[in-house]
Protein backbone atom coordinates (compact mmCIF):
# COMPACT_ATOMS: atom_id res chain seq x y z
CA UNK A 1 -234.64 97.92 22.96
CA UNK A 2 -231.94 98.89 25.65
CA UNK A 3 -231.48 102.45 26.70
CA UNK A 4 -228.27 104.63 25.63
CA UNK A 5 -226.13 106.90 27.40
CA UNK A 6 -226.18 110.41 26.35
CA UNK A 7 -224.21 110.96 23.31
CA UNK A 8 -223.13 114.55 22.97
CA UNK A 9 -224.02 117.85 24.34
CA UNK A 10 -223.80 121.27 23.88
CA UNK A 11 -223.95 124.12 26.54
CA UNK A 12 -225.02 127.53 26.12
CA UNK A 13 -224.12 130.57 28.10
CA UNK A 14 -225.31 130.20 31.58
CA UNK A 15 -226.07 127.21 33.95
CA UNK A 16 -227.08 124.15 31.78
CA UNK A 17 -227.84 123.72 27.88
CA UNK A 18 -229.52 121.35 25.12
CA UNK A 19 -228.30 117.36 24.53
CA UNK A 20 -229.07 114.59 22.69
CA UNK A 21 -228.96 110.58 23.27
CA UNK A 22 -229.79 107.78 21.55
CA UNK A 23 -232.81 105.63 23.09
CA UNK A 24 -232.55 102.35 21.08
CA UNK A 25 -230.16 100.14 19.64
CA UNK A 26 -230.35 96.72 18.17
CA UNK A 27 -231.16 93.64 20.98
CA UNK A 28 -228.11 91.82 19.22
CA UNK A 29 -225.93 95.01 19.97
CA UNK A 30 -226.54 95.04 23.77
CA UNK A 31 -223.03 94.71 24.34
CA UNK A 32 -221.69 96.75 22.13
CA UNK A 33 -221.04 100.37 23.90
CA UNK A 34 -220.49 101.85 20.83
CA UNK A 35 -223.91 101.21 19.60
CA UNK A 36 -225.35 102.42 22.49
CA UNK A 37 -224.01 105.06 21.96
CA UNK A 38 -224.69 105.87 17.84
CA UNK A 39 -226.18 104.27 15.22
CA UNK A 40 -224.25 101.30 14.21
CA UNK A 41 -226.11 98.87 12.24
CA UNK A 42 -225.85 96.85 8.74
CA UNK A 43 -228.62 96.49 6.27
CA UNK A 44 -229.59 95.36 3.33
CA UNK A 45 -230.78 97.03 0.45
CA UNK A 46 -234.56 98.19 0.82
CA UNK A 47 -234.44 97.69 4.56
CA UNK A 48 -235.99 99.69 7.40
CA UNK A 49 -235.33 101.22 10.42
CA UNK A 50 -236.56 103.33 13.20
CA UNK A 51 -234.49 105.19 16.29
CA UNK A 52 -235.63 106.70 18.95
CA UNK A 53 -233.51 109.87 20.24
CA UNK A 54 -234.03 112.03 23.80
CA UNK A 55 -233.49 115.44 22.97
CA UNK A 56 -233.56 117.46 26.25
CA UNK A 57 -233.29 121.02 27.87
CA UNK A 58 -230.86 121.13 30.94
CA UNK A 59 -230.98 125.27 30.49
CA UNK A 60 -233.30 127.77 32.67
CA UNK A 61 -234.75 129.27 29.54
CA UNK A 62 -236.84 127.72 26.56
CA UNK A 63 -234.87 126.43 23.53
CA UNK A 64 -236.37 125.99 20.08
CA UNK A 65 -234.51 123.22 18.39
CA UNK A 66 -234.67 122.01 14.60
CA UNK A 67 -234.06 118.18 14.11
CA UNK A 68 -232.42 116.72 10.95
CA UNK A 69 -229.95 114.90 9.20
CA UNK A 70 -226.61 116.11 7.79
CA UNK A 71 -223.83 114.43 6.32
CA UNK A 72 -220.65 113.07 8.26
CA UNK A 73 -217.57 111.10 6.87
CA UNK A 74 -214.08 109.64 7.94
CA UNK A 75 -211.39 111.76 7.21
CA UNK A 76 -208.02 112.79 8.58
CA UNK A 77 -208.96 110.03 10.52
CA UNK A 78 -211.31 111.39 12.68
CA UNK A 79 -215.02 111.48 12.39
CA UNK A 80 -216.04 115.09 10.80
CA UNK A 81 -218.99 117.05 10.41
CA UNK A 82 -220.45 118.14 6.97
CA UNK A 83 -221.52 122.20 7.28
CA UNK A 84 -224.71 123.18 7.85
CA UNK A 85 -227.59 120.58 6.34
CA UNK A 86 -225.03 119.57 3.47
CA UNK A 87 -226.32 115.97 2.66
CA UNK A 88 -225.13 112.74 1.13
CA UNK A 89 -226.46 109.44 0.73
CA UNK A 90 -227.20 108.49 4.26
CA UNK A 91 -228.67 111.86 5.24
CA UNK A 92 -230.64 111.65 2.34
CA UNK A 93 -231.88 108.01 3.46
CA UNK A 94 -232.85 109.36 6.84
CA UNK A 95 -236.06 111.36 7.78
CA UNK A 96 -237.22 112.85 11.35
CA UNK A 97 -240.85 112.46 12.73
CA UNK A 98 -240.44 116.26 13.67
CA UNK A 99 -238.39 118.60 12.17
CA UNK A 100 -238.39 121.04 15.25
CA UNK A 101 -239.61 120.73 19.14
CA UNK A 102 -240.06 123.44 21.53
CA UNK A 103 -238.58 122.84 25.28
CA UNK A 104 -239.40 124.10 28.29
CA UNK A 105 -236.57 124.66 30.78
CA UNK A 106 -235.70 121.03 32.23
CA UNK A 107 -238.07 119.35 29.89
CA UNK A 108 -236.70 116.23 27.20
CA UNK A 109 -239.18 115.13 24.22
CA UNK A 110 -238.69 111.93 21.87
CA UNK A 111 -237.96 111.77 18.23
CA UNK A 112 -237.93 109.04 16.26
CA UNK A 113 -235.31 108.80 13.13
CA UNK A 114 -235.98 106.48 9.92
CA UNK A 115 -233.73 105.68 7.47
CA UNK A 116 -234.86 103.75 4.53
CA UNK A 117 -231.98 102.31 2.38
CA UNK A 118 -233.36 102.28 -1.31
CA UNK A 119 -233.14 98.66 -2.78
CA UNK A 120 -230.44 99.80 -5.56
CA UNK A 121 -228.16 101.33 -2.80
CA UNK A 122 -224.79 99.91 -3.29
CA UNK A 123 -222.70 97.76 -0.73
CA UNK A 124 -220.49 100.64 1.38
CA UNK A 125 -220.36 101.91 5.07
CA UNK A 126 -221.86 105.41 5.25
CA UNK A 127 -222.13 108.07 7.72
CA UNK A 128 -223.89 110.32 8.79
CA UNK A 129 -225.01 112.82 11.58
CA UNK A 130 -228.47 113.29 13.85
CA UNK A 131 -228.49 117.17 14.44
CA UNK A 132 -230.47 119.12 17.22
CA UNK A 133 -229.76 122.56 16.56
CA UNK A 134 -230.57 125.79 19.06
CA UNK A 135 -230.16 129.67 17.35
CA UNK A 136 -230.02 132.08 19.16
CA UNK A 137 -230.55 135.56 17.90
CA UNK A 138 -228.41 138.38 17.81
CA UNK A 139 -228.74 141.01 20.58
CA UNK A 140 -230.15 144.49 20.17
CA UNK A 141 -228.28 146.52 18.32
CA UNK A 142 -226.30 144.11 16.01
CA UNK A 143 -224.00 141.29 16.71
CA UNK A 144 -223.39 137.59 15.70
CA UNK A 145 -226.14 134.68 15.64
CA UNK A 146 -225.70 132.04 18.11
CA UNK A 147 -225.63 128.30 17.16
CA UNK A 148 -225.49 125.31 18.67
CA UNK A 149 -225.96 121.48 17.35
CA UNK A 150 -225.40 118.54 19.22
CA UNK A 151 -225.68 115.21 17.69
CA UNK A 152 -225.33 111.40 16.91
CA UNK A 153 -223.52 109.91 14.86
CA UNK A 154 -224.55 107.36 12.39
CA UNK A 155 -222.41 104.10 10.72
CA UNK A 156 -224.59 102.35 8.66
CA UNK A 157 -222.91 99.24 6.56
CA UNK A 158 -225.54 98.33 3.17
CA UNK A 159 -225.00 94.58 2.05
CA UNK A 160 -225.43 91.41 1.62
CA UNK A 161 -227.33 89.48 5.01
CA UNK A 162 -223.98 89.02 6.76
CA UNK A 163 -222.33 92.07 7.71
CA UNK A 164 -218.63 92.58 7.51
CA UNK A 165 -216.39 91.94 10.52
CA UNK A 166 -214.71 94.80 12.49
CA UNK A 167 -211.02 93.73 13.50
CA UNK A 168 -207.69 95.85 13.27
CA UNK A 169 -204.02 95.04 13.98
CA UNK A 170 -201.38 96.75 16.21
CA UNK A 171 -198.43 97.27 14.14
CA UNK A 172 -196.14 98.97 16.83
CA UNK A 173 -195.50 101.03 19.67
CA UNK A 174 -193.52 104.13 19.46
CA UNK A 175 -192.19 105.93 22.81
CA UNK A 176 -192.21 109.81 22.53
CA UNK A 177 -190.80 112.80 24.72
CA UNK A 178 -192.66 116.24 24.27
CA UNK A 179 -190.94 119.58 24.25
CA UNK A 180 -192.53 120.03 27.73
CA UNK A 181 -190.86 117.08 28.85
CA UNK A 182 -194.16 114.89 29.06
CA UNK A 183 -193.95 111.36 27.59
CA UNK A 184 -196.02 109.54 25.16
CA UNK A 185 -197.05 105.90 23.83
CA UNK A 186 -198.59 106.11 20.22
CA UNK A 187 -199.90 102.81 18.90
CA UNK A 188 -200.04 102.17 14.90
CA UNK A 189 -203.13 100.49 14.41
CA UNK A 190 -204.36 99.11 10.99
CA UNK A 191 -207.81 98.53 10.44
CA UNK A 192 -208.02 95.04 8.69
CA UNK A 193 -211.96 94.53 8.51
CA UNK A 194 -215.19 96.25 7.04
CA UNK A 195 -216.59 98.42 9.43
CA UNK A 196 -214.92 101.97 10.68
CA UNK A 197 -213.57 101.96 14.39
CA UNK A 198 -213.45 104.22 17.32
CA UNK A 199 -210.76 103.34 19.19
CA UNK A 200 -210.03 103.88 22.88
CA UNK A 201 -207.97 101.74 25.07
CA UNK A 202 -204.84 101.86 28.06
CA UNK A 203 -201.74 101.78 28.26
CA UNK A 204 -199.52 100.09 31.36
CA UNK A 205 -195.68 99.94 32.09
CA UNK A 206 -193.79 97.61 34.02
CA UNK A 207 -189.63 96.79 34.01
CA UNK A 208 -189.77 94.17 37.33
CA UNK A 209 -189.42 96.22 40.40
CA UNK A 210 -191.86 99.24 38.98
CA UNK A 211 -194.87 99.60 37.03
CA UNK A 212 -197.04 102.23 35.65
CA UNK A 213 -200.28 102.97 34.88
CA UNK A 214 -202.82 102.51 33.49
CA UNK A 215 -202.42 105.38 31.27
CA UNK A 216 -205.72 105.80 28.90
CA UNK A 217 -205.22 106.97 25.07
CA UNK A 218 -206.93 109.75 23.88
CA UNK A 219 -210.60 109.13 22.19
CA UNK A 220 -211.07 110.86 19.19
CA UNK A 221 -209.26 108.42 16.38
CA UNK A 222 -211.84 107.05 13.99
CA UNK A 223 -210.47 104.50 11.23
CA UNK A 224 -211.93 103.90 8.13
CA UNK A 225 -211.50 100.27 6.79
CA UNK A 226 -208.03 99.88 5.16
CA UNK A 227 -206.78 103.19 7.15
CA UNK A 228 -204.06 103.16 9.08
CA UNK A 229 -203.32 105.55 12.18
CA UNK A 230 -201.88 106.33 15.45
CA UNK A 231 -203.48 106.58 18.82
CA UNK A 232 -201.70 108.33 22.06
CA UNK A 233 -201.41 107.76 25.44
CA UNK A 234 -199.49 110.65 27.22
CA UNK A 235 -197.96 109.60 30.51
CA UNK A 236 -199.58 111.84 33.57
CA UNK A 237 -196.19 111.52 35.58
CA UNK A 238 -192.83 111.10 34.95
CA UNK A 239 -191.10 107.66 35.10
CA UNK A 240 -187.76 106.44 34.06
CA UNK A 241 -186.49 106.33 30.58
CA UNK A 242 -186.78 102.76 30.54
CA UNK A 243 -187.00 100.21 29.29
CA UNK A 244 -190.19 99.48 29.69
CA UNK A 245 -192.25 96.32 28.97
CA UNK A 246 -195.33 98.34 27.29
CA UNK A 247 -198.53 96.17 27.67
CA UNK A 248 -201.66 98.28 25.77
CA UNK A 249 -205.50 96.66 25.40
CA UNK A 250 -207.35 98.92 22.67
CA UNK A 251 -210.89 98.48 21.76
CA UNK A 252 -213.68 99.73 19.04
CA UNK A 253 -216.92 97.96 20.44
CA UNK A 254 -216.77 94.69 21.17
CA UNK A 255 -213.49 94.13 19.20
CA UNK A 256 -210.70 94.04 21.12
CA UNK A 257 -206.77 93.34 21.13
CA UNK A 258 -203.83 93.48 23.35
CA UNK A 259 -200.32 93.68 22.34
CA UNK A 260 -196.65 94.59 23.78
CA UNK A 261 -193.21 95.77 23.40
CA UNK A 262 -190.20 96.81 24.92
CA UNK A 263 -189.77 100.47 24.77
CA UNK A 264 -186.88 103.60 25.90
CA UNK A 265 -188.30 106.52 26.21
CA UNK A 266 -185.55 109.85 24.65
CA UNK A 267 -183.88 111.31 27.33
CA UNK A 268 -184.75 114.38 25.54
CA UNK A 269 -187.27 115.84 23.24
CA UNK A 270 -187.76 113.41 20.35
CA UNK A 271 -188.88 110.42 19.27
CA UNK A 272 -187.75 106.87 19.51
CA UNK A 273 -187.54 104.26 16.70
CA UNK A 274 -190.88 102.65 16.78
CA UNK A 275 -190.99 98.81 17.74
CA UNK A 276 -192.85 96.14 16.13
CA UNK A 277 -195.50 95.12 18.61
CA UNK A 278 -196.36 91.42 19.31
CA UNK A 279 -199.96 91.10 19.48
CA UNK A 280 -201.58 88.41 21.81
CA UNK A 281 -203.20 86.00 19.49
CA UNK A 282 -205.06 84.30 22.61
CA UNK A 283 -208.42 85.81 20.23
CA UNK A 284 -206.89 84.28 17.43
CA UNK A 285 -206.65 81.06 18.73
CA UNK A 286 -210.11 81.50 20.26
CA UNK A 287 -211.35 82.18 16.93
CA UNK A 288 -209.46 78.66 15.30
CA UNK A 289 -211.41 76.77 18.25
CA UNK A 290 -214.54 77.98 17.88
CA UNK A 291 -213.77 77.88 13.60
CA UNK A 292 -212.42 73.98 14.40
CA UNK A 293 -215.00 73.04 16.61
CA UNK A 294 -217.95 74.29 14.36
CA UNK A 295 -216.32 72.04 11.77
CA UNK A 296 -216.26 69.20 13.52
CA UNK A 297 -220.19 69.23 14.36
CA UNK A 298 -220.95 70.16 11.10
CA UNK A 299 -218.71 67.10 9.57
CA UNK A 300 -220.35 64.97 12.15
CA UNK A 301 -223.80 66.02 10.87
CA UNK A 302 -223.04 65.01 7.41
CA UNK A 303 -221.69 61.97 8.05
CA UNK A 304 -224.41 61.04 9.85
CA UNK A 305 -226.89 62.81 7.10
CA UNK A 306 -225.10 60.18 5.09
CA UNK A 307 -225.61 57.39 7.27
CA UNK A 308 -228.98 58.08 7.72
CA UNK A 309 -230.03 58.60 4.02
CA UNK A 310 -227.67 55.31 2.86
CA UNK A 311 -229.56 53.38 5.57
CA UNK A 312 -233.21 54.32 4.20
CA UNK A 313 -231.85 53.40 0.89
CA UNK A 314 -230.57 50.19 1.67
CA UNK A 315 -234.42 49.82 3.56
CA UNK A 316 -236.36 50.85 0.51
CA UNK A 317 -234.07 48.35 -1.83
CA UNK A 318 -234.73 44.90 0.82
CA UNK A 319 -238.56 45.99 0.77
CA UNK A 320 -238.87 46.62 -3.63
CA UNK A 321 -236.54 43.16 -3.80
């Protein structure tokens, strides 16, 4: 299975700390940077897997780390952290090979994580979190206990053998002026299929004689299926009220839109009338080929089924006559 890049990590005072990164994802997944990144994967009920996380020591003293599962969900539109162990189904599911590993200074160990779906789990996307946790003691005399977790996240869709699609809409672009004077894009975006999203994308400007950009939106907005939310892109200069034609590509994985809209930015602290945004539907119409062509074949293949089984009929009756 492909390598990941590190998922999250957590420094401690001094130079250096304790991380953790996911080693393996699924072969049919190579593509997909989020599930390089976490878990992301869809089973079905009494399925198995295994993955493989780094856990490493970047710090010039020893860390003592405990490894386990915890409980995570979707809320507020962003991907939260249960307290502590606090479990649900999906943490529950999961088990480590080693609840705890002892690092040297610049040293990294393997772990391997297994979650077992039972085989009366019900359909649903569930998350959850892969903790590495480092205590550190109080000091002499009294004080507060240190703590620090880094981890990876976990989506994990339980179903039938064809898992739900991911896909959202953008609804509209709104154009924004800050207090400070800084101006913002926000994006409505609707997700539309089965599986959560982490969006992340960029924004550009153009009017004819200028353009702007790329301005990235902030990462952080996690979408539930059926929620709908905003994402931002604050401008890093300052550029005309406008109008602009607004051009934005957001992503979650390997699904992907583009859409546009013609947008004034407030000459003053406020916030503009959002515009509906026109999606491109070049995806769309990919989607009808591919759907169009697929029937085709398969309409050729039963005709000539047909043709085929009406001819060895037709054999069979001249040979019995």
């Amino acid at each position: 299975m492909p390598h990941a890049p590190a998922s999250t990590a957590a420094h401690s005072r001094g130079t250096g700390g304790v991380g953790i990164r996911l080693v393996d994802a699924p072969i049919q997944a190579r593509a997909d940077s989020r599930a390089r990144r976490y878990i992301v994967d869809h089973l079905t009920p009494g399925s198995v897997i295994h993955r493989r996380v780094e856990v490493s020591n970047t710090s010039p003293s020893t860390q003592h780390l405990s490894l386990y599962p915890a409980a995570g969900e979707i809320r507020d539109r962003r991907f939260q952290f249960a307290p502590g162990r606090t479990a649900n189904d999906l943490s529950s599911w999961t088990s480590m090979s080693r609840s705890d590993v002892t690092l040297a200074p610049q040293s990294h160990s393997m772990v391997t994580a297994t979650i077992a779906v039972p085989k009366n789990a019900a359909p649903g996307e569930r998350y959850a979190m892969i903790w590495a946790e480092a205590v550190k003691a109080p000091p002499p005399g009294g004080g507060l206990r240190q703590i620090n977790r880094v981890g990876v996240r976990v989506y994990l869709d339980v179903g039938g053998e064809n898992p739900p699609a991911a896909d959202f809409t953008i609804d509209s672009l709104t154009a924004q002026r800050l207090p400070s004077g800084q101006q913002v894009v926000l994006a409505q975006v609707h997700n539309i299929g089965g599986r959560a999203l982490d969006l992340s994308g960029e924004l550009n400007l153009s009017n004819g004689a200028l353009s702007a950009g790329p301005y990235m939106f902030a990462t952080g907005t996690t979408l539930a299926p059926g929620d709908v939310g905003s994402v931002t892109a604050p401008l890093t200069e300052h550029v005309p009220d406008g109008p602009w034609h607004a051009r934005i590509h957001l992503e979650s994985g390997l699904t992907e839109h583009t859409a546009e809209a013609t947008l004034q930015f407030p000459s003053s602290a406020g916030t503009a009338k959002a515009v509906v945004a026109e999606m491109d539907s070049s995806n769309y119409l990919l989607h009808l080929i591919v759907a169009l062509a697929t029937g085709i074949v398969l309409s050729a293949l039963a005709v000539a089924a047909f043709l085929l089984i009406r001819r060895n009929r037709s054999r069979g009756e001249r040979s019995t006559a």
